[in-house]
Protein backbone atom coordinates (compact mmCIF):
# COMPACT_ATOMS: atom_id res chain seq x y z
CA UNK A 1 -18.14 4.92 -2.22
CA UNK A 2 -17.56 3.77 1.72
CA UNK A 3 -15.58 1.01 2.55
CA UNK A 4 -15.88 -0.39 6.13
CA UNK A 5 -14.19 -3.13 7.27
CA UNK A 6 -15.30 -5.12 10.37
CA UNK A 7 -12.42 -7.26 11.74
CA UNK A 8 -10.41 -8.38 14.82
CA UNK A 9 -6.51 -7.66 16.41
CA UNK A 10 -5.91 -11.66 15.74
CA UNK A 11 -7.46 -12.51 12.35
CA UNK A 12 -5.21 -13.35 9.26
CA UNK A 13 -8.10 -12.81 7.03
CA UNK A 14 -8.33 -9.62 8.23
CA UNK A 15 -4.42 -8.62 7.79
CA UNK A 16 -4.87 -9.96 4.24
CA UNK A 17 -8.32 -8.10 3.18
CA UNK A 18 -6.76 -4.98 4.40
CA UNK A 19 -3.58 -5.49 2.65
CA UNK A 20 -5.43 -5.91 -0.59
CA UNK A 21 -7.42 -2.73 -0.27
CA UNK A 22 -4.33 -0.64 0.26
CA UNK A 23 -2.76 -2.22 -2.59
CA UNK A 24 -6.11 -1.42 -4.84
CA UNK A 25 -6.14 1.98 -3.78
CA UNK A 26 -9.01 1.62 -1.91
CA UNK A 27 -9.75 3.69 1.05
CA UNK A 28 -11.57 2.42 4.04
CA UNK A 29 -12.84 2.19 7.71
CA UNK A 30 -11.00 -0.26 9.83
CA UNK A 31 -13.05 -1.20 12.72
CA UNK A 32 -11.95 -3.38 15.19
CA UNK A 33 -15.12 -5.38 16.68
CA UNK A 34 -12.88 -6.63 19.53
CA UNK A 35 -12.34 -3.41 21.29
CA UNK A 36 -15.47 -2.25 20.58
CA UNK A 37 -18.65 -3.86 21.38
CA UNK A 38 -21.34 -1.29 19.98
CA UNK A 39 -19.14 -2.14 16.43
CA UNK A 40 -19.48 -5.47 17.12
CA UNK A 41 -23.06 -5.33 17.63
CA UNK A 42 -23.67 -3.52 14.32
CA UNK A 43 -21.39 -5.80 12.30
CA UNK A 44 -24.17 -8.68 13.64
CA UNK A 45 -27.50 -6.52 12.88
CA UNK A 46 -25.62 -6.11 9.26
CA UNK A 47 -24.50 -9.52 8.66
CA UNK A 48 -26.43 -11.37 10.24
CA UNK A 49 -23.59 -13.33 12.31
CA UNK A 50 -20.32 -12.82 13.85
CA UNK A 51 -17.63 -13.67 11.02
CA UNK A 52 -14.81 -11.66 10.49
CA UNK A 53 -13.50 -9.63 8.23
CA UNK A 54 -16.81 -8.67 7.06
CA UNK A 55 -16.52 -5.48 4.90
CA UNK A 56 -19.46 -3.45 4.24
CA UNK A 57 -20.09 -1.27 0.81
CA UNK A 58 -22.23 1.77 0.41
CA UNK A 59 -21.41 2.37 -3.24
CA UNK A 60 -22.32 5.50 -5.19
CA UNK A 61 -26.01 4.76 -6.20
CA UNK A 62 -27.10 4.21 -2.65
CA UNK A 63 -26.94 0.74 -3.02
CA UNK A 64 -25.17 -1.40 0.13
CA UNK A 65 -23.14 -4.70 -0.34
CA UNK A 66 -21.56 -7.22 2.54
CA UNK A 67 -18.73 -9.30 1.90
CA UNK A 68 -18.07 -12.36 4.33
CA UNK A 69 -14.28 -13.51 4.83
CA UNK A 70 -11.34 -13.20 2.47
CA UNK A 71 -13.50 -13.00 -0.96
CA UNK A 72 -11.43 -11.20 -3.58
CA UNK A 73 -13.76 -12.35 -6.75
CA UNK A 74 -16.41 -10.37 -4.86
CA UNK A 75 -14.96 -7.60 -3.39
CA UNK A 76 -13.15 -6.90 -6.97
CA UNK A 77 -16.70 -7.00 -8.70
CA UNK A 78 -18.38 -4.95 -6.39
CA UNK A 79 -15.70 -2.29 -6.20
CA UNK A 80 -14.59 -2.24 -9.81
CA UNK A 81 -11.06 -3.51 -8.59
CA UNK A 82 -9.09 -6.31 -10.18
């Protein structure tokens, strides 16, 4: 499974998603849209607007997942986390 997360120096949201994927165990890519505007312009052609965090899931089947904002419910479900 790959675990990117899209998200900015000055976001909270961001801090706190992170925080709760290192505490799950969960490895993943931390890319910072704000110093990088190719990123930035991916993170919009995958989600489909410019909200941060936004963490992106390519799990084991193939099968790819986006998760808007601070959304533990979801990003437990999806990556078999609690």
């Amino acid at each position: 499974m790959k675990v990117s997360v899209y998200s900015t120096t000055t976001c909270p949201y961001c801090v706190m998603v992170k925080r709760w994927l290192g505490e799950k165990g969960i490895e993943f890519e931390d890319i910072l849209v704000d110093n990088d505007p190719k990123a930035a312009q991916q993170m919009v052609k995958l989600s489909g607007q410019m909200g941060v965090p936004f963490t992106w899931i390519e799990d084991d089947k193939g099968e790819t997942h986006g998760v808007l904002g601070y959304d533990v419910p979801t990003l437990g479900y999806l990556l078999g986390a609690k």
